[in-house]
N, C-alpha and C. Protein backbone atom coordinates (compact mmCIF):
# COMPACT_ATOMS: atom_id res chain seq x y z
N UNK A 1 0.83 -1.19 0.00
CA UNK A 1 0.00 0.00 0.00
C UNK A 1 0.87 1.25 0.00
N UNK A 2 2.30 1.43 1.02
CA UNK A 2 2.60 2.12 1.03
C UNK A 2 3.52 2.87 -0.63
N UNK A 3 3.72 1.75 -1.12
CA UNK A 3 4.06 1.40 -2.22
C UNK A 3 3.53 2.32 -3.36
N UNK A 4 2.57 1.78 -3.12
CA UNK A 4 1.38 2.54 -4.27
C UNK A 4 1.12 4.18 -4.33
N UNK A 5 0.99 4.06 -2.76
CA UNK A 5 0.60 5.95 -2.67
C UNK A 5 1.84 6.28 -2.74
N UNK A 6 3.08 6.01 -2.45
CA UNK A 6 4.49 6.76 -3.29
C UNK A 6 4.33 6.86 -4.82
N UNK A 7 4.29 5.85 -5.25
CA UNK A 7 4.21 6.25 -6.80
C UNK A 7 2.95 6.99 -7.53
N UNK A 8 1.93 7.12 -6.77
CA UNK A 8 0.28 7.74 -7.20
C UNK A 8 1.28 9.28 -6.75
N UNK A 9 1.64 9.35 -5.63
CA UNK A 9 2.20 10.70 -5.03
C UNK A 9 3.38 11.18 -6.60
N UNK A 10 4.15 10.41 -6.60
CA UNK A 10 5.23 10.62 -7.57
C UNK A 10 4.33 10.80 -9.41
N UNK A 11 3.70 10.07 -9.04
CA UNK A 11 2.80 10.74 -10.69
C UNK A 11 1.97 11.81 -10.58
N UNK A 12 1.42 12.52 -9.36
CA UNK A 12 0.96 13.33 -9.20
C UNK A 12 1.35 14.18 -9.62
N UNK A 13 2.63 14.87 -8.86
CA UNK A 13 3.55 15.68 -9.10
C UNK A 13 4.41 15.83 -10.35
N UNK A 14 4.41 14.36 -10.85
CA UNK A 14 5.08 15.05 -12.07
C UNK A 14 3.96 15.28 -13.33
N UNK A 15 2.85 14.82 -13.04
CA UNK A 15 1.71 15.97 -13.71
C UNK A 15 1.18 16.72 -13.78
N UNK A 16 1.33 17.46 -12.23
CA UNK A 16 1.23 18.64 -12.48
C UNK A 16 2.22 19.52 -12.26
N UNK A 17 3.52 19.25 -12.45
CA UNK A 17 4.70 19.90 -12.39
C UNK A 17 4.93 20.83 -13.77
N UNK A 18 5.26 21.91 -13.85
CA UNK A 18 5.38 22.07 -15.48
C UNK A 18 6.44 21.39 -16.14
N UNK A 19 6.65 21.44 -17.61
CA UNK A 19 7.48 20.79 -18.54
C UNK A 19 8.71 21.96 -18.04
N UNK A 20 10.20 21.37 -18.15
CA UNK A 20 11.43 22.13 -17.83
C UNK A 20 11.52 22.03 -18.73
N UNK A 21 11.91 23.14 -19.56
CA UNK A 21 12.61 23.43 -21.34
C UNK A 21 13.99 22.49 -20.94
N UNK A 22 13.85 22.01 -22.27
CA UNK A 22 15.30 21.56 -22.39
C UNK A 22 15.87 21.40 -23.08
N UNK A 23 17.39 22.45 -22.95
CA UNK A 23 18.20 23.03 -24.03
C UNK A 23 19.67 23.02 -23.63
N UNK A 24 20.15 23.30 -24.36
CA UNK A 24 21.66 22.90 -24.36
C UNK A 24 22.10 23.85 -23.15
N UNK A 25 22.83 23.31 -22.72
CA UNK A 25 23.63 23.59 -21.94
C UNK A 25 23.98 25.12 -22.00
N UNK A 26 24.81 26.27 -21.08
CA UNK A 26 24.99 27.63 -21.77
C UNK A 26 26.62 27.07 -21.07
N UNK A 27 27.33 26.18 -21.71
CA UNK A 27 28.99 26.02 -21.39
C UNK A 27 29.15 26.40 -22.54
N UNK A 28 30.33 26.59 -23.31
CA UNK A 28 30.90 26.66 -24.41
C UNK A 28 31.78 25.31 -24.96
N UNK A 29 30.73 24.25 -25.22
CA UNK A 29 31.26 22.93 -25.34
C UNK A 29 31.45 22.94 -27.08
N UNK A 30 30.53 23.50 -27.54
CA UNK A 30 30.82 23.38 -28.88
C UNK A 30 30.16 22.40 -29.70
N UNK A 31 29.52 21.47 -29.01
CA UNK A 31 28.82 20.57 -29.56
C UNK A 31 28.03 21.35 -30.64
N UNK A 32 26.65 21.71 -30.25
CA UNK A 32 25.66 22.62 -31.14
C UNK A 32 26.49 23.65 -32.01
N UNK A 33 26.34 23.37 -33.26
CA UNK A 33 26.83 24.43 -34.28
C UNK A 33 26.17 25.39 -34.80
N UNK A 34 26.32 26.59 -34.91
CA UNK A 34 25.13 27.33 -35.58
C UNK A 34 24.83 27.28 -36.55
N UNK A 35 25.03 26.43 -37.29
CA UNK A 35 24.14 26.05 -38.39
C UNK A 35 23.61 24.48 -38.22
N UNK A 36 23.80 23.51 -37.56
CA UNK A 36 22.77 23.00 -37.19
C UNK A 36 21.58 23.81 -36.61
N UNK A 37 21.88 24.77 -36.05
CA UNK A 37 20.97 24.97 -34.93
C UNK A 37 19.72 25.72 -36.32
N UNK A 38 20.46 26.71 -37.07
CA UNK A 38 19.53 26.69 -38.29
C UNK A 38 18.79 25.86 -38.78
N UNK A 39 19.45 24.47 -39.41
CA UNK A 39 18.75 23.77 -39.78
C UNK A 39 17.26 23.08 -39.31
N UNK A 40 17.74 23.40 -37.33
CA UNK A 40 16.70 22.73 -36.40
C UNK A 40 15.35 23.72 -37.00
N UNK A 41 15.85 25.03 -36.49
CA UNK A 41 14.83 26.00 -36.80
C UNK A 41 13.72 25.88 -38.06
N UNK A 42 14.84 25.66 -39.54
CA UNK A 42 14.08 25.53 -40.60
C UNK A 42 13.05 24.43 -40.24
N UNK A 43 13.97 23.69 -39.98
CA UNK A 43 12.75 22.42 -39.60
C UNK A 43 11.46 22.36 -38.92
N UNK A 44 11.55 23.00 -38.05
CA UNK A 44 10.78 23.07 -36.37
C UNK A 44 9.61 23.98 -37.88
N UNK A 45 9.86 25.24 -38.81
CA UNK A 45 9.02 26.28 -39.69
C UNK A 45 8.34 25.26 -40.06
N UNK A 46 9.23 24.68 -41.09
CA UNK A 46 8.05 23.30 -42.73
C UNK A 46 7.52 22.40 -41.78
N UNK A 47 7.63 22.32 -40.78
CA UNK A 47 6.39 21.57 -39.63
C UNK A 47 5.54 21.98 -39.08
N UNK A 48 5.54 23.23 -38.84
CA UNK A 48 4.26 24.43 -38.48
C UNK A 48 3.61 24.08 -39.48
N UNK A 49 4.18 24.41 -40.39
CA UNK A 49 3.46 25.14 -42.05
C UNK A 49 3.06 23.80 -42.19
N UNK A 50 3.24 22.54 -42.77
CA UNK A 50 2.87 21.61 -42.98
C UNK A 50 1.66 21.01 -41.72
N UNK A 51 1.69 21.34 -40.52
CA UNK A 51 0.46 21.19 -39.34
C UNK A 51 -0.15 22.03 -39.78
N UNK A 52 -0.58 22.96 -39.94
CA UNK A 52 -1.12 24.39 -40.62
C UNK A 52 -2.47 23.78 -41.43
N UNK A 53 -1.65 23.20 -42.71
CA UNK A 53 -2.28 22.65 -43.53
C UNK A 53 -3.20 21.70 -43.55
N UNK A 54 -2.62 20.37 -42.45
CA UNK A 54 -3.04 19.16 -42.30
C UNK A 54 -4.49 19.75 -41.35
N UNK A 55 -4.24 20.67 -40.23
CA UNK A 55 -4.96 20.78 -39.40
C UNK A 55 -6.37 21.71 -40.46
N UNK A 56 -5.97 22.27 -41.05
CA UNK A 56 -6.99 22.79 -42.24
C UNK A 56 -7.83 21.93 -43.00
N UNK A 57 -7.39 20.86 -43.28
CA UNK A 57 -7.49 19.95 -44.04
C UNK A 57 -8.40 19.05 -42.94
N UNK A 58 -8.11 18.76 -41.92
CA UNK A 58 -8.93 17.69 -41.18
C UNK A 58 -9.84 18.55 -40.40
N UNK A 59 -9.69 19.92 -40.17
CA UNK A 59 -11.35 20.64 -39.62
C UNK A 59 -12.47 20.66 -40.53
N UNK A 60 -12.68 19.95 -41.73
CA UNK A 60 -13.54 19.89 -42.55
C UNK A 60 -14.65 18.62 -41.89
N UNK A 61 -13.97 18.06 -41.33
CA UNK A 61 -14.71 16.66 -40.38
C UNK A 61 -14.29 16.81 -39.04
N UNK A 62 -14.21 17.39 -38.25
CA UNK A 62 -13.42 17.37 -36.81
C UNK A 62 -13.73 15.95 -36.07
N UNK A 63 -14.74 15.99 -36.46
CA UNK A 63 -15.71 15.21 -35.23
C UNK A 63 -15.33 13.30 -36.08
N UNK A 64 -14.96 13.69 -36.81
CA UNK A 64 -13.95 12.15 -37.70
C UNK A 64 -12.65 12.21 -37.53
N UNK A 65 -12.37 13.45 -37.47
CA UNK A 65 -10.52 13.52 -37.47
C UNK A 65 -10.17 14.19 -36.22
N UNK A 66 -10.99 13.74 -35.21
CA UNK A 66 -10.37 14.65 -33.18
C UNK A 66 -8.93 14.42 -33.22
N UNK A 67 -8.89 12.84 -33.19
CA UNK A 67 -7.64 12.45 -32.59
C UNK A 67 -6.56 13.08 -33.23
N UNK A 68 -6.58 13.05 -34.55
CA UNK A 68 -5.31 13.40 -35.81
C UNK A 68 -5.22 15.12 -35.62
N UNK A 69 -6.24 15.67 -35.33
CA UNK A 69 -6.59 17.19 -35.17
C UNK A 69 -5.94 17.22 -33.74
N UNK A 70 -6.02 16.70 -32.94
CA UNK A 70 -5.48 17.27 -31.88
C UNK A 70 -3.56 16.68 -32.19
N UNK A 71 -3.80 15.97 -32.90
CA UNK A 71 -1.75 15.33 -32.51
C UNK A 71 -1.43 16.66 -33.38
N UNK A 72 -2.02 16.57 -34.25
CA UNK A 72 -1.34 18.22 -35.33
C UNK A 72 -0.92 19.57 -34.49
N UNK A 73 -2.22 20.12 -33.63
CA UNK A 73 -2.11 20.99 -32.74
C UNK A 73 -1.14 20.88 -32.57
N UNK A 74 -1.08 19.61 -31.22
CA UNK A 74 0.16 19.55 -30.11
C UNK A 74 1.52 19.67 -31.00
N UNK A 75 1.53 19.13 -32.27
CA UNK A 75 3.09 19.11 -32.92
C UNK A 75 3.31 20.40 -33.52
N UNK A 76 2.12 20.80 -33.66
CA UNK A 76 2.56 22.61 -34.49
C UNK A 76 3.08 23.48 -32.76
N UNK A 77 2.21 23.33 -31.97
CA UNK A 77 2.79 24.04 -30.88
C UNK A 77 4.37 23.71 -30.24
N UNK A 78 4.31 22.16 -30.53
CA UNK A 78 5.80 22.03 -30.06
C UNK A 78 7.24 22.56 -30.55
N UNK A 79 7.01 22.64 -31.60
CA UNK A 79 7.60 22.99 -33.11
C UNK A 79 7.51 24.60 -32.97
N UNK A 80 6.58 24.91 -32.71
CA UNK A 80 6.55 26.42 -32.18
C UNK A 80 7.78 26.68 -31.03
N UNK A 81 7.18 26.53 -30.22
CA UNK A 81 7.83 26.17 -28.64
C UNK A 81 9.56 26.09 -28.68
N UNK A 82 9.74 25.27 -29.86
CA UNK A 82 11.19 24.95 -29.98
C UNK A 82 12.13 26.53 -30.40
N UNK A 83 10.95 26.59 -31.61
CA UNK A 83 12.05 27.76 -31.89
C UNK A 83 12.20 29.03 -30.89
N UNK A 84 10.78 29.45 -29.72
CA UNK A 84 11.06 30.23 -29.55
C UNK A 84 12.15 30.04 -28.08
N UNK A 85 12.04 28.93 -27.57
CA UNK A 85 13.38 28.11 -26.87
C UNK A 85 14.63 28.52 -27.45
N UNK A 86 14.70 28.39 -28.86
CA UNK A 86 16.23 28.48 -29.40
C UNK A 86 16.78 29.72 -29.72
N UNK A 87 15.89 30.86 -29.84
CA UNK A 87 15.98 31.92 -29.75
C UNK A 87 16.24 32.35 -28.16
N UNK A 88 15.76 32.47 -27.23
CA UNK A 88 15.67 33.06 -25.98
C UNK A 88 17.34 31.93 -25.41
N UNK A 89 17.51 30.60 -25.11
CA UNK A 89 18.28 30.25 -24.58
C UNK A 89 19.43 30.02 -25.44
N UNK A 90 19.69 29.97 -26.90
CA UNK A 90 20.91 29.37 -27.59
C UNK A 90 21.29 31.00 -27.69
N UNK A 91 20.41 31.45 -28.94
CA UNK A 91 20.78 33.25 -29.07
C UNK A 91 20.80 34.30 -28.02
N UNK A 92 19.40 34.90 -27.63
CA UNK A 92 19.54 35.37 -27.05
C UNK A 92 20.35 35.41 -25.39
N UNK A 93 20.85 34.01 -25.24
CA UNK A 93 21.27 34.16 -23.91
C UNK A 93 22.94 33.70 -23.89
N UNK A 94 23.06 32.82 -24.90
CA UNK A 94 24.67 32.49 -25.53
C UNK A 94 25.72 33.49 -26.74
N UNK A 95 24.87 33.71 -27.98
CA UNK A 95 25.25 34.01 -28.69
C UNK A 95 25.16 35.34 -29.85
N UNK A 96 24.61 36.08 -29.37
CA UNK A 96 24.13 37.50 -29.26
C UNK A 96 24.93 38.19 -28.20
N UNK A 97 26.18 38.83 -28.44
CA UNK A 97 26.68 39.12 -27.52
C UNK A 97 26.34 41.02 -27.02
N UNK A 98 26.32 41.25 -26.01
CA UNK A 98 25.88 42.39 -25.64
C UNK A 98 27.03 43.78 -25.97
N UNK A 99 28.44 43.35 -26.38
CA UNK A 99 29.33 44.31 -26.56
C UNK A 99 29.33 44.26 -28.07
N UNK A 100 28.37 43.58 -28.94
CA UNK A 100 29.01 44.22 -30.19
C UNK A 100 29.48 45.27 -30.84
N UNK A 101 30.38 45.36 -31.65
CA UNK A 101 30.90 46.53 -31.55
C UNK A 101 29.61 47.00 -32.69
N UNK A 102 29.15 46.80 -33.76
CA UNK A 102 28.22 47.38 -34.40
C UNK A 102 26.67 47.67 -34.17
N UNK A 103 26.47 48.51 -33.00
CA UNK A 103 25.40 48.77 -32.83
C UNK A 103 24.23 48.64 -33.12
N UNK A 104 24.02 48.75 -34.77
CA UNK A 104 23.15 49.12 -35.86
C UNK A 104 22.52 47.04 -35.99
N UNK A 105 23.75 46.61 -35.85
CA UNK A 105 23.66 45.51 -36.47
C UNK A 105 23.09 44.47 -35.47
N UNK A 106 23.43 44.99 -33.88
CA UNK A 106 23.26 44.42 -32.74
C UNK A 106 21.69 44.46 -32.75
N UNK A 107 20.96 45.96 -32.89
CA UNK A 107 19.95 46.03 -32.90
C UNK A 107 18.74 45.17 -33.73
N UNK A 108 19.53 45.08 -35.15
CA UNK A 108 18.96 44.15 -36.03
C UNK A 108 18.50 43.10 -35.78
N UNK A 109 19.35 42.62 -35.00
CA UNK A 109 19.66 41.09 -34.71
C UNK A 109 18.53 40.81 -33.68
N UNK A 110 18.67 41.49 -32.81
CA UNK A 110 17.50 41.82 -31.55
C UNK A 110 15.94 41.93 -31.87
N UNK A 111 16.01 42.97 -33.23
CA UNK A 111 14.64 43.41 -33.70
C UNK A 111 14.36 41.90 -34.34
N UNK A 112 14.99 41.05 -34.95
CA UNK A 112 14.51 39.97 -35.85
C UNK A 112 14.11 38.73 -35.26
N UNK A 113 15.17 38.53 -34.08
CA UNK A 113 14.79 37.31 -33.15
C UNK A 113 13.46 37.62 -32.48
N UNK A 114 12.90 39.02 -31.84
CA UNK A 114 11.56 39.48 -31.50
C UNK A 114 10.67 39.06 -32.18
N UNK A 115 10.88 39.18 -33.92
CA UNK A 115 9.86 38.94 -34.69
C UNK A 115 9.83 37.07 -34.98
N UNK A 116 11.42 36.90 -34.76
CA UNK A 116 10.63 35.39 -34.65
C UNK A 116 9.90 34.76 -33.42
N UNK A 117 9.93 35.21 -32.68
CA UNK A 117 9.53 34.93 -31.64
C UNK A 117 8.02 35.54 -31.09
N UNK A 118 7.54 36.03 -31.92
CA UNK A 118 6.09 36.92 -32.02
C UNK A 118 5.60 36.16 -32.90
N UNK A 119 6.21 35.88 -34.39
CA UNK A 119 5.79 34.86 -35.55
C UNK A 119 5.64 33.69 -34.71
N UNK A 120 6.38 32.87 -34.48
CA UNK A 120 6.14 31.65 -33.46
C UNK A 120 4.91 31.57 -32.54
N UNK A 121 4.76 33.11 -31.60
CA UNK A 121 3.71 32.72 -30.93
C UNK A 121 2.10 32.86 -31.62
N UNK A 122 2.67 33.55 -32.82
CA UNK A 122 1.18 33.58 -33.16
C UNK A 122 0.72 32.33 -34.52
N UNK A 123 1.91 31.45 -34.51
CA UNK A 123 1.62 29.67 -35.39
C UNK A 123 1.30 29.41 -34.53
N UNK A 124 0.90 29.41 -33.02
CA UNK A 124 0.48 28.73 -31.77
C UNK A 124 -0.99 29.24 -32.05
N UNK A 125 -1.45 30.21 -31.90
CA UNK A 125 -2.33 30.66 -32.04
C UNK A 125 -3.43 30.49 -32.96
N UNK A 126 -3.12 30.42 -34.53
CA UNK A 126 -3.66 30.16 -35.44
C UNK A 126 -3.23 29.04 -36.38
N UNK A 127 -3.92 28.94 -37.91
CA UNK A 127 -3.36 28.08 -38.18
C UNK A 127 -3.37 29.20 -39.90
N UNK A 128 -3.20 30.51 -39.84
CA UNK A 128 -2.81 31.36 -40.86
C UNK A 128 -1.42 31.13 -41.13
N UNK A 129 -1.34 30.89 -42.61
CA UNK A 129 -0.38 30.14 -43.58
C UNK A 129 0.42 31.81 -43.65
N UNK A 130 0.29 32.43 -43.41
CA UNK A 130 1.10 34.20 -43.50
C UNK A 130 1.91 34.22 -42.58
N UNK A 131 1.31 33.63 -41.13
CA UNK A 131 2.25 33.18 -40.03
C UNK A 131 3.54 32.90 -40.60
N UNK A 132 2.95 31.58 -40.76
CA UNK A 132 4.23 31.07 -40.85
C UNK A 132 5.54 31.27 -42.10
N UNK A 133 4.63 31.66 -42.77
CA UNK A 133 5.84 32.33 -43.75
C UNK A 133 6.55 33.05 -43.25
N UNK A 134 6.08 34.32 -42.32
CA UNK A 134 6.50 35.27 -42.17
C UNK A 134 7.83 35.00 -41.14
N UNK A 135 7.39 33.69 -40.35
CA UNK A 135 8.40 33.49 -39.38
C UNK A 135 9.67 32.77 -40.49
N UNK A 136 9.03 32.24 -41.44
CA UNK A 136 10.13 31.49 -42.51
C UNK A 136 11.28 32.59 -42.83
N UNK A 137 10.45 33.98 -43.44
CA UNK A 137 11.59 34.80 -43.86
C UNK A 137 12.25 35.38 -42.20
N UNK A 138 11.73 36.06 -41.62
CA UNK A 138 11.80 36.19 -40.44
C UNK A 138 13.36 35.38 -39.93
N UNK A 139 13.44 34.19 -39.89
CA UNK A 139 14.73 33.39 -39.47
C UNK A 139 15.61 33.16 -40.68
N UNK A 140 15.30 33.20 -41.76
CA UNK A 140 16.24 33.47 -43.04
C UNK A 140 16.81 34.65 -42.97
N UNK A 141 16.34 35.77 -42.55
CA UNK A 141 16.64 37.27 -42.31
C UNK A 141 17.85 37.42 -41.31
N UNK A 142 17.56 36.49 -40.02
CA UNK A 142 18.37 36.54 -38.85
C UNK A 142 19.86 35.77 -39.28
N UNK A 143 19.44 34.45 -39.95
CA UNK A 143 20.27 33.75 -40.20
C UNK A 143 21.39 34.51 -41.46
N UNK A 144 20.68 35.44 -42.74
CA UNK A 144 21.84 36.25 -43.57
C UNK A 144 22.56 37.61 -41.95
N UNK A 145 21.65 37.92 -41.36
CA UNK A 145 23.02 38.96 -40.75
C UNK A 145 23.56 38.41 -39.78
N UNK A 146 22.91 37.15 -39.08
CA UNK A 146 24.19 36.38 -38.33
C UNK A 146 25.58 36.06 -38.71
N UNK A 147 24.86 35.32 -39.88
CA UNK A 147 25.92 33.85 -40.35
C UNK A 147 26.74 35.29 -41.30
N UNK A 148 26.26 36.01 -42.04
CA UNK A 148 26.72 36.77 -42.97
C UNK A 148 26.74 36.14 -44.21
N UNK A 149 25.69 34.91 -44.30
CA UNK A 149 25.64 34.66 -45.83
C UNK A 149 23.79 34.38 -45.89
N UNK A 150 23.63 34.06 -46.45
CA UNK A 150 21.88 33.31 -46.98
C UNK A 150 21.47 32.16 -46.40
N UNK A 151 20.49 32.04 -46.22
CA UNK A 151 19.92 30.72 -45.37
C UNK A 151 19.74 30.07 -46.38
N UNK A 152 19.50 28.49 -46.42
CA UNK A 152 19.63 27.38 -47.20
C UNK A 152 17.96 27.56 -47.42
């Protein structure tokens, strides 16, 4: 018995505990490259955009397609979620450094990650295909004045 209510206790709590983001480390190990970390991003976009669609596509029957309608949700939000994770803890808190010497450019960088991160929250929100474009160019934008070349 006692058995039981430990682990009923232990699932309790970790259901209603919130989810801990989880992201790389802020050491300078080097593992994560910034252009993987692009690639994640692109990815985490054509999966919005592609939930977008699907979830468009299956509200024509909801009440036939719940289950598939709700996994879409949850994966467009996660996919959301990610990028604006990779923005706030990889960039904004690793790699965006606060002494750049180019001001102009610092600001840029700042103004664009905002907008991905506004684009992101509002693919959570809806399932408008403008969204997500916008977050598409949006991180192509960040990624030419980061990297200093063009996003793939």
């Amino acid at each position: 018995m006692k058995a039981f209510t430990l682990f009923s206790a232990s699932l309790l709590i970790s259901t209603l505990t919130p989810e801990i983001a989880s992201a790389h480390c802020q050491i300078p190990c080097g593992i994560y490259a910034d252009d993987n970390v692009f690639v994640t991003m692109h990815k985490d976009q054509e999966t919005i955009a592609k939930a977008m669609k699907q979830i468009a596509a299956l509200s024509v029957d909801p009440s036939k397609n719940a289950n598939q309608l709700a996994r879409w949700v949850s994966n467009k939000e996660q996919h959301a979620q990610s990028i604006q994770d990779t923005v706030a803890q990889y960039f904004l808190a690793q790699r965006v450094k606060i002494d750049e010497s180019n001001r102009e450019t610092y600001q840029k960088k700042l103004t664009l990650l905002h907008q991905i991160t506004v684009y992101a929250m509002k693919c959570k929100q809806s399932i408008d295909a403008e969204n997500a474009e916008k977050l598409h160019k949006a991180i192509g934008a960040f990624h030419t004045i980061y990297a200093g070349k063009p996003a793939e």
